[in-house]
Protein backbone atom coordinates (compact mmCIF):
# COMPACT_ATOMS: atom_id res chain seq x y z
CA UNK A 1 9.94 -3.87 61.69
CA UNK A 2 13.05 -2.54 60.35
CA UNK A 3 13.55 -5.64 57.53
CA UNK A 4 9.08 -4.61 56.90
CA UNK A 5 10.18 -0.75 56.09
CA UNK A 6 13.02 -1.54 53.95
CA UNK A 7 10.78 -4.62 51.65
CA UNK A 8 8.20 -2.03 51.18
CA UNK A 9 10.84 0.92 50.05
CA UNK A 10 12.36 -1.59 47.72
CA UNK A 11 8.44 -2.73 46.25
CA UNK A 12 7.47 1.31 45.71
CA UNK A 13 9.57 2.25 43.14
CA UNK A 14 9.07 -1.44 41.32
CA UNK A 15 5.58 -0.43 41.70
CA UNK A 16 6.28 2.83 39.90
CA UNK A 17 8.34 1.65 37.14
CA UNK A 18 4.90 -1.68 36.58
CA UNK A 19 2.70 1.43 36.49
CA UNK A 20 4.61 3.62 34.26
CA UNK A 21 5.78 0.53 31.42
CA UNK A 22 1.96 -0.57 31.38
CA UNK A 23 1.11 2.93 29.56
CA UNK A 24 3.10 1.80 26.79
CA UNK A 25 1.10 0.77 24.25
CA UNK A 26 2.67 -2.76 23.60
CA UNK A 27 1.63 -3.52 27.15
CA UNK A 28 -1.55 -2.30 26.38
CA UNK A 29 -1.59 -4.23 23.18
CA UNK A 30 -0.92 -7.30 25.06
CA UNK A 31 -3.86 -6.77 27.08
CA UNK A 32 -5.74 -6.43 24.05
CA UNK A 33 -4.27 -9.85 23.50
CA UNK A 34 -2.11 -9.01 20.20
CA UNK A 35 0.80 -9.94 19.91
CA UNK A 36 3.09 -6.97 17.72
CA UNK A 37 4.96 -8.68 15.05
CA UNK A 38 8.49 -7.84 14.13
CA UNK A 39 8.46 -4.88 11.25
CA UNK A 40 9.46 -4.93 7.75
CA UNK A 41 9.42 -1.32 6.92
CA UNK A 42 10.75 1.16 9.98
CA UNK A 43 11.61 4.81 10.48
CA UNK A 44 9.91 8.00 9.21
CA UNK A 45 7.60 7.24 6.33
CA UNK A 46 6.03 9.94 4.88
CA UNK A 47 4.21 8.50 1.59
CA UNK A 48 2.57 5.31 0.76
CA UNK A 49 1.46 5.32 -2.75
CA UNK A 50 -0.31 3.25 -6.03
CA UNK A 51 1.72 2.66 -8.76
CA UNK A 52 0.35 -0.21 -11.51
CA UNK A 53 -1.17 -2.62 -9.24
CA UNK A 54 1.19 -2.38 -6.16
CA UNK A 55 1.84 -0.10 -3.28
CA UNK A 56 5.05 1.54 -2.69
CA UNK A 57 6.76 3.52 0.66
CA UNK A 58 9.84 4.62 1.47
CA UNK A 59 11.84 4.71 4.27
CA UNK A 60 14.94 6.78 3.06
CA UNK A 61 15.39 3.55 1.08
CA UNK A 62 12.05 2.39 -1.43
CA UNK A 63 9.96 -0.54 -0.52
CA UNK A 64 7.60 -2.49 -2.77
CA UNK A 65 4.69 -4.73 -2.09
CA UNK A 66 2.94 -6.76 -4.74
CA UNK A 67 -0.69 -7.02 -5.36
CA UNK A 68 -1.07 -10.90 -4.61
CA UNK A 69 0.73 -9.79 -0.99
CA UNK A 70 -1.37 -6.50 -0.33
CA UNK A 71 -3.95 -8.54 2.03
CA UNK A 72 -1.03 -10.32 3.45
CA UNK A 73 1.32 -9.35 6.36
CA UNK A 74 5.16 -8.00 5.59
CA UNK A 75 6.25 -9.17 2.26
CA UNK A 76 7.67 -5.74 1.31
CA UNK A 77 10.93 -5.96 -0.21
CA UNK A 78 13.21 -3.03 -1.09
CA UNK A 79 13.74 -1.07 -4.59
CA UNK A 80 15.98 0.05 -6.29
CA UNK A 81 16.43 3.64 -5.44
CA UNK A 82 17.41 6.74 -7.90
CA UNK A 83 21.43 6.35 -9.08
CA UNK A 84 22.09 9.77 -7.41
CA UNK A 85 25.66 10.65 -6.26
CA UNK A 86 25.11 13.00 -3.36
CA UNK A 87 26.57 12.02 0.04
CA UNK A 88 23.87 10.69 1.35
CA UNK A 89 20.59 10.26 -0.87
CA UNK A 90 17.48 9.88 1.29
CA UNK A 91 14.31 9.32 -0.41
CA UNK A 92 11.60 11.39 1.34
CA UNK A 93 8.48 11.26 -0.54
CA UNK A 94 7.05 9.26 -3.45
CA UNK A 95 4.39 9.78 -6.24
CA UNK A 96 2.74 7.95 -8.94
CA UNK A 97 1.02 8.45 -12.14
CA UNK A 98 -0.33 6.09 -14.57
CA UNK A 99 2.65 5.63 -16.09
CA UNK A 100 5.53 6.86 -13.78
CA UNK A 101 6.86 6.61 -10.25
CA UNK A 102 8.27 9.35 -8.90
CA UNK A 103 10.70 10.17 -6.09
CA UNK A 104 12.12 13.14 -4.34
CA UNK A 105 15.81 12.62 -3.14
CA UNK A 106 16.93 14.98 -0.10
CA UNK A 107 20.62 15.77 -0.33
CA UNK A 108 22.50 15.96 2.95
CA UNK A 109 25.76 17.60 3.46
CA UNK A 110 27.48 17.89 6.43
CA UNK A 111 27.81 21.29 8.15
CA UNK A 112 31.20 21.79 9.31
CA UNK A 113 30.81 24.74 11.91
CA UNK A 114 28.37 22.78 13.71
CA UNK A 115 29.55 19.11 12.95
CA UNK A 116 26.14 18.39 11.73
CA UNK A 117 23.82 17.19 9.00
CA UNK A 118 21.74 19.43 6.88
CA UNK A 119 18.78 19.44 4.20
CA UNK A 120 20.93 21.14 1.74
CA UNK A 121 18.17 20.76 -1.17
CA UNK A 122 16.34 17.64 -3.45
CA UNK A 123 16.39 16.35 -6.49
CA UNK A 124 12.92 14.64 -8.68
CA UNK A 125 13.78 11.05 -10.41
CA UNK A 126 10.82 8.99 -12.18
CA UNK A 127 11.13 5.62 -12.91
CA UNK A 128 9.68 4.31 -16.24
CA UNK A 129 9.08 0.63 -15.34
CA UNK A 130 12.92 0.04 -16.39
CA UNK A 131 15.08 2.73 -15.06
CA UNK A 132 15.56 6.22 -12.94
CA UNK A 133 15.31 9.19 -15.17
CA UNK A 134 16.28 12.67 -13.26
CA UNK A 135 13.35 15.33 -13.76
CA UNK A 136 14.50 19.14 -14.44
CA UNK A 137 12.62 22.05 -14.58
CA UNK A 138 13.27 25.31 -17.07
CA UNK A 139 12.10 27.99 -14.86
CA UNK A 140 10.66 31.46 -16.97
CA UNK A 141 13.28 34.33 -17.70
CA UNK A 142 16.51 30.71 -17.07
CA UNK A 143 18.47 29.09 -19.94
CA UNK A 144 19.15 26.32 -17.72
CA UNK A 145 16.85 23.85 -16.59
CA UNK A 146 16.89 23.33 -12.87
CA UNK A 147 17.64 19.69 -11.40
CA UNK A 148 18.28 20.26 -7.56
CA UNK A 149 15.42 22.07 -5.79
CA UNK A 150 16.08 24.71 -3.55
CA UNK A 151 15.79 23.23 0.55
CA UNK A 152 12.25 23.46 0.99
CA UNK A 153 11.10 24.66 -1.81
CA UNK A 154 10.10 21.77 -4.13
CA UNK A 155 6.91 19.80 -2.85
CA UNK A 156 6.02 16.56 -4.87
CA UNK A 157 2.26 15.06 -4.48
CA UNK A 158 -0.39 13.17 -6.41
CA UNK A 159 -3.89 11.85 -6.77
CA UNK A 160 -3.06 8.73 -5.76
CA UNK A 161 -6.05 7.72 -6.97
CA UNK A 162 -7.54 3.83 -7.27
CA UNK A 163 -8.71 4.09 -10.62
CA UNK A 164 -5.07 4.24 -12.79
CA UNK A 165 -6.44 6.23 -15.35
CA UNK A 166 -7.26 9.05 -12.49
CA UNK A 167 -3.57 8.78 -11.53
CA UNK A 168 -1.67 11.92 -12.08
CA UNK A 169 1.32 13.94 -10.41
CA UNK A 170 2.53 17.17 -9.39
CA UNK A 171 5.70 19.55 -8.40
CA UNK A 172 4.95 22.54 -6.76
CA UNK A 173 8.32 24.43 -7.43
CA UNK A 174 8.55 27.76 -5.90
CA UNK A 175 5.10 28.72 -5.76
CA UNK A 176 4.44 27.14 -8.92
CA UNK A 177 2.40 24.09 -9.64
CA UNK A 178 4.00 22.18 -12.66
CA UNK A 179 2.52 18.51 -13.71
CA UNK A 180 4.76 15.86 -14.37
CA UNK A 181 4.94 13.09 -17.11
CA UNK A 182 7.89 11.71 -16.39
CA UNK A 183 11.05 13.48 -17.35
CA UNK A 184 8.12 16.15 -19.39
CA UNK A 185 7.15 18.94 -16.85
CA UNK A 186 4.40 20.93 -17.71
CA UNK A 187 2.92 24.67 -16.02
CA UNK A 188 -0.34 24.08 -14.65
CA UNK A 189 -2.85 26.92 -16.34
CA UNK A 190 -4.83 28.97 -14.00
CA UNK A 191 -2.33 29.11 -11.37
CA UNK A 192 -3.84 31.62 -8.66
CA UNK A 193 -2.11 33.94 -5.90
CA UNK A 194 -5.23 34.32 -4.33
CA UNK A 195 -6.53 32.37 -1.15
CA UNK A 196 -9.86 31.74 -2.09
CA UNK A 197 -9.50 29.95 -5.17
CA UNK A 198 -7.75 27.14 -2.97
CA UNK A 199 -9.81 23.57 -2.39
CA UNK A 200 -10.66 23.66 -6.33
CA UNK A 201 -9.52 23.43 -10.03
CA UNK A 202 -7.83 26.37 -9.92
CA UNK A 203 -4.41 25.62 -8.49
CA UNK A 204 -3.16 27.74 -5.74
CA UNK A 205 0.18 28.90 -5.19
CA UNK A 206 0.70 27.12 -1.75
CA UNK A 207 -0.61 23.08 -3.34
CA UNK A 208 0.32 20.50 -1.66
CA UNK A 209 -1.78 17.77 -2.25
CA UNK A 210 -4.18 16.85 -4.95
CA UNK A 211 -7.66 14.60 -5.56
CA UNK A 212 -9.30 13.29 -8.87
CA UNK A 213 -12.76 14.24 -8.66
CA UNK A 214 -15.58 15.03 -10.82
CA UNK A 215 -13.50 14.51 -14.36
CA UNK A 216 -11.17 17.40 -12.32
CA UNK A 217 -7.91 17.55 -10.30
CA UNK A 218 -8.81 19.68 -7.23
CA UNK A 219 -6.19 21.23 -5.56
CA UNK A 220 -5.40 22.16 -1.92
CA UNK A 221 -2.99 24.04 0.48
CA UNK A 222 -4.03 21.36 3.09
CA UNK A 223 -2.06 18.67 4.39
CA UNK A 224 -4.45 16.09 3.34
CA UNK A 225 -7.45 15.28 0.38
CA UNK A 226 -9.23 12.35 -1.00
CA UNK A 227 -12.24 10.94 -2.44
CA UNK A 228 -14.23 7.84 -1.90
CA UNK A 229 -13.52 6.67 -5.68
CA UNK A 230 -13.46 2.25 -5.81
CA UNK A 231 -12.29 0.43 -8.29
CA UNK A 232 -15.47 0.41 -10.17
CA UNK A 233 -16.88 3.82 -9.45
CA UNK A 234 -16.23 7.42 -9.65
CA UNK A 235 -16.41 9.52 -6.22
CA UNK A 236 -19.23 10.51 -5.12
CA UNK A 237 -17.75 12.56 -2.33
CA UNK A 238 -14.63 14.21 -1.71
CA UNK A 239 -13.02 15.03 1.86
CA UNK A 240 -10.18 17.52 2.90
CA UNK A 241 -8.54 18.88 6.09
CA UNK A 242 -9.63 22.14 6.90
CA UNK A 243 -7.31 24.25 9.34
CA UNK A 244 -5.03 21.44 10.35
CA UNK A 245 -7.76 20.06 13.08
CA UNK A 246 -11.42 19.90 10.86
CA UNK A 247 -12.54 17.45 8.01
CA UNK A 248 -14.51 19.28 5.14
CA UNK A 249 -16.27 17.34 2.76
CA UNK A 250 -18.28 17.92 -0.57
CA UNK A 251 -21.08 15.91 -1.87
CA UNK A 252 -21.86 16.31 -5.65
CA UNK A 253 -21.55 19.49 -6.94
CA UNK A 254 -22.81 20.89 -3.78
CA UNK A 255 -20.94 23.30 -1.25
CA UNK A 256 -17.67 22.64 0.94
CA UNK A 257 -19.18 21.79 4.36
CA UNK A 258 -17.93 21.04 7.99
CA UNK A 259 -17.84 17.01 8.16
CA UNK A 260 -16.22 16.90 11.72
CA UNK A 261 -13.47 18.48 13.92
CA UNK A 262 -11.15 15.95 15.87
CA UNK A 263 -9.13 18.46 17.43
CA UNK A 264 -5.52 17.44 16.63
CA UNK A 265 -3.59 18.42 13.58
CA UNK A 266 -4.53 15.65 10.62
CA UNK A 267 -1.65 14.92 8.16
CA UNK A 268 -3.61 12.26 6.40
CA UNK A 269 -7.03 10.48 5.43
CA UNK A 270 -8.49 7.62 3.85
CA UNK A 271 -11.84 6.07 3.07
CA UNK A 272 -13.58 3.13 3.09
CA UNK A 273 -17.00 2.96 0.42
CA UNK A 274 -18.01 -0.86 0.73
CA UNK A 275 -21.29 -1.89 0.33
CA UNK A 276 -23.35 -1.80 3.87
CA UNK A 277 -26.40 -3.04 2.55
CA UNK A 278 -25.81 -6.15 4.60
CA UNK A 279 -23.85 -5.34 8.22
CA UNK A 280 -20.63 -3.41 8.31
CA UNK A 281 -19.79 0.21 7.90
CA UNK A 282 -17.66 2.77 6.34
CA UNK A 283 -15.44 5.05 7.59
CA UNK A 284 -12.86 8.14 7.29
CA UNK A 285 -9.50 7.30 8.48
CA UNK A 286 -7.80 10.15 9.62
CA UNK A 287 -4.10 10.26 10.54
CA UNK A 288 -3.20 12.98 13.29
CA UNK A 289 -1.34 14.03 15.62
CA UNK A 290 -2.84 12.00 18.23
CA UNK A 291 -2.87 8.60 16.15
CA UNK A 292 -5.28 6.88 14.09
CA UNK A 293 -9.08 7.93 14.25
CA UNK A 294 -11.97 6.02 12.89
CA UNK A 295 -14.70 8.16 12.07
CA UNK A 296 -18.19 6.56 10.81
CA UNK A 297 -19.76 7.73 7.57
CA UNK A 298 -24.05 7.58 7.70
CA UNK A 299 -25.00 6.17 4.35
CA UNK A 300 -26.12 9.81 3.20
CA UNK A 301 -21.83 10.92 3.41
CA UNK A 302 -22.74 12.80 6.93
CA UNK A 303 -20.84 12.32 9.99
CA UNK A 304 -22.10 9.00 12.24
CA UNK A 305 -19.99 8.89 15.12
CA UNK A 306 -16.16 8.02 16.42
CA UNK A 307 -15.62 4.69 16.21
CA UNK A 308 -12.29 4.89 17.07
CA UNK A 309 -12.10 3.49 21.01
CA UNK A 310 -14.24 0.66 19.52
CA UNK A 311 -12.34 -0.23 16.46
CA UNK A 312 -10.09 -3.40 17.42
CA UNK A 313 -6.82 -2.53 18.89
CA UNK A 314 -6.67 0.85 17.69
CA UNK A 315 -6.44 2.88 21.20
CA UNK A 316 -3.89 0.11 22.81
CA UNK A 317 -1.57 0.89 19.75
CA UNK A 318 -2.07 3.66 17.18
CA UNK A 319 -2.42 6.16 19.68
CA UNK A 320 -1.73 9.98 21.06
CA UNK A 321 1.77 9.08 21.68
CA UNK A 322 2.01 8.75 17.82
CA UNK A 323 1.74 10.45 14.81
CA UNK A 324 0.35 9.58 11.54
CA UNK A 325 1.71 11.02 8.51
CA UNK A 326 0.37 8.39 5.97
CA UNK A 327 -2.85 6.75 5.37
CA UNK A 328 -4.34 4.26 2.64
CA UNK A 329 -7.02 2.14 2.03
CA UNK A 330 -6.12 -0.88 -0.11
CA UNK A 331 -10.13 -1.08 -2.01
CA UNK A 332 -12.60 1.32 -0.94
CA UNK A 333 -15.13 -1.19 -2.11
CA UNK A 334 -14.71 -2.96 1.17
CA UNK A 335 -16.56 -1.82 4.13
CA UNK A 336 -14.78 -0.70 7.26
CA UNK A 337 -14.70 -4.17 9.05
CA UNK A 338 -13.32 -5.78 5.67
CA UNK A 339 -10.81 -3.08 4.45
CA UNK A 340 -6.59 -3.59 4.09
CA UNK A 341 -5.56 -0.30 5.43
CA UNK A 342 -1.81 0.68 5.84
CA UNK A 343 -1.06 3.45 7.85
CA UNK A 344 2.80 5.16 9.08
CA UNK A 345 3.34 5.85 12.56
CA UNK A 346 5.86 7.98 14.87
CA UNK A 347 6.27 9.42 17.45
CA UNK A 348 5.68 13.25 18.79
CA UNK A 349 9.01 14.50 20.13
CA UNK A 350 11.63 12.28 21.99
CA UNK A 351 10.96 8.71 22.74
CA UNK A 352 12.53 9.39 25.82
CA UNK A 353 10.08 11.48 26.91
CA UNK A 354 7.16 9.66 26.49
CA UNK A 355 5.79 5.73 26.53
CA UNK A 356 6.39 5.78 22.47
CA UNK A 357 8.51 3.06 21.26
CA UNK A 358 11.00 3.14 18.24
CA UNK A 359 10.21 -0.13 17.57
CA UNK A 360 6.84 1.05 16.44
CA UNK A 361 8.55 4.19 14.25
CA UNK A 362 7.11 2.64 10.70
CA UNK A 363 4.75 0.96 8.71
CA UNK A 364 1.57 -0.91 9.84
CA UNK A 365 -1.47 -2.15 8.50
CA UNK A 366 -5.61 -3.74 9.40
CA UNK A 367 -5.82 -6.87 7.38
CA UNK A 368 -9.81 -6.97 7.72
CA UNK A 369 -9.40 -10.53 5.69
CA UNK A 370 -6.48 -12.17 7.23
CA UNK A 371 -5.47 -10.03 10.02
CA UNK A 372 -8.17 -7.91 11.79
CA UNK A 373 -6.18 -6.08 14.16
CA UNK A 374 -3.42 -3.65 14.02
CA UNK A 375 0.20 -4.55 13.52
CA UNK A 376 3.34 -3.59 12.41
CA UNK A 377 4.62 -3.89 8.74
């Protein structure tokens, strides 16, 4: 009896620790029967942009992928970052125009009272298809033009739009929206202090992100905008976050409208526009707080459902114990089913603390032609 009582002591907590590890979502991947890959591109990615005909991310360091590779697993290989000389350059966010690609450069310096790292300001570079040019700004009322930004001050975006010709980039320096052609920086006219003129042409003090649209640039305070633009057509429709939980969208000329609320903070979207004539469907892809979400478009640009639980592997790995900052989809002219879509993942708070894995801190990607199912990059 005694040898019984201590067998089933030792099976509890090996019963705990089965029941605990299966939450994490590579067990529940490997239900799902996928088997994760090894990654390419890890860590904290907060940008995944078009420049010419490839995609590029960074990491802290720059990756590139070429456009033979894009509907291909991995194949990223690193770029050549900015020749900057602070102590430790970390490349934080890229953007693209049709001519440049641009990159913002935190410098970190170490703190000496409490032993630690700190933000202590950025610096812009472009790169001109040759070399790394450093980008300055002449503020009003200076003599000297300005080439590291003020910590948290300096916030670099663009359209990021399919079509290169609707490519086009942006600084927002202190409240001010400047564009950027390469090392030429340029005050955006109109520039307006009040709320209500945000989510349009008009630029608004707090811009963060940007949209090609209707032969315009519309502007927003938001974390996230985009349009369903292909290839081959102009957008027809253009969606934006909306208080950090709520998708907007805007059909036409018509009105901003309520498209759908998923209830978590959204740092990111993406759309598929593929012809459904046949079968398949297209969707918003929404980055949040609480992973990837799949949200169905009706053919008339109204909301048709979440597809998310349904969509492959997307709730055994993309999931709440994840965030995702960056979303893109390769060619809108693909339906849902048929889209490349690359995505960056990590997790909310500690790993410690919850069934997130560093291993999955990075870049992944649907391959709806070669690899329909989520995996790491």
């Amino acid at each position: 009896m005694k040898k019984m009582f201590f067998r089933i002591i030792l099976f509890v907590p090996f019963l705990l620790i089965l029941t605990n590890s299966c939450s994490d979502p590579i067990f529940s991947s490997i239900r799902d029967e996928v088997e994760l890959e090894d990654a390419d591109v890890s860590g904290a990615i907060y940008s995944i942009v078009r420049y010419k005909d490839d995609l590029y991310t960074q990491n802290g360091k720059i990756y590139k992928k070429l456009y033979e590779d894009l509907e291909s697993s991995h194949s990223w290989s690193e770029f050549e970052k900015p020749p900057v000389s602070a102590t430790y350059p970390y490349v934080n966010k890229l953007a693209a125009d049709s001519n440049y690609l641009y990159a913002q450069v935190t410098k970190i310096n170490s703190d000496d009272m409490e032993g630690e790292n700190v933000n202590s300001g950025s610096e812009i570079w472009c790169w001109n298809g040759e070399t790394w040019q450093q980008v300055s700004i002449l503020e009003s009322g200076n003599e000297t033009a300005t080439t590291v930004f003020t910590k948290n001050k300096a916030a670099l975006f663009c359209t990021n739009a399919v079509q290169d010709a609707h490519r086009i980039a942006y600084i927002n320096y202190k409240n001010i929206v400047y564009k950027l052609d390469g090392t030429t920086v340029s005050v955006v006219a109109g520039l307006s202090t009040n709320s209500s003129d945000d989510n349009s042409t008009v630029p608004y003090t707090n811009s963060r992100n940007c949209a090609y649209y209707n032969g315009s640039v519309y502007f927003t305070s938001e974390a996230a905008m985009v349009t369903n633009e292909t290839l081959y057509s102009d957008a027809t429709c253009i969606y934006r976050v909306n208080g950090d939980t709520a998708i907007y969208y805007k059909i036409g000329n018509g009105d901003w409208a309520k498209w759908y609320s998923v209830d978590y903070t959204i740092y990111s979207l993406a759309v598929t526009n593929g012809d459904t004539s046949g079968s398949g469907a297209n969707a918003v892809i929404a980055g949040t707080a609480a992973g990837v979400w799949v949200l169905i478009v009706n053919s008339d640009g109204t909301y048709g459902g979440d597809y998310t639980g349904s969509f492959k592997n997307t709730s055994s790995t993309l999931n709440s114990y994840y965030r995702i900052f960056s979303t893109l989809v390769v060619d809108p002219s693909d339906t849902l089913f048929d889209s490349t879509i690359y995505v960056s993942a990590d997790y909310a708070g500690s790993s410690s603390n919850t069934s997130a894995s560093t291993k999955n801190r990075g870049l992944w990607s649907f391959l709806g032609s070669t690899r329909p199912s989520w995996n790491r990059e």
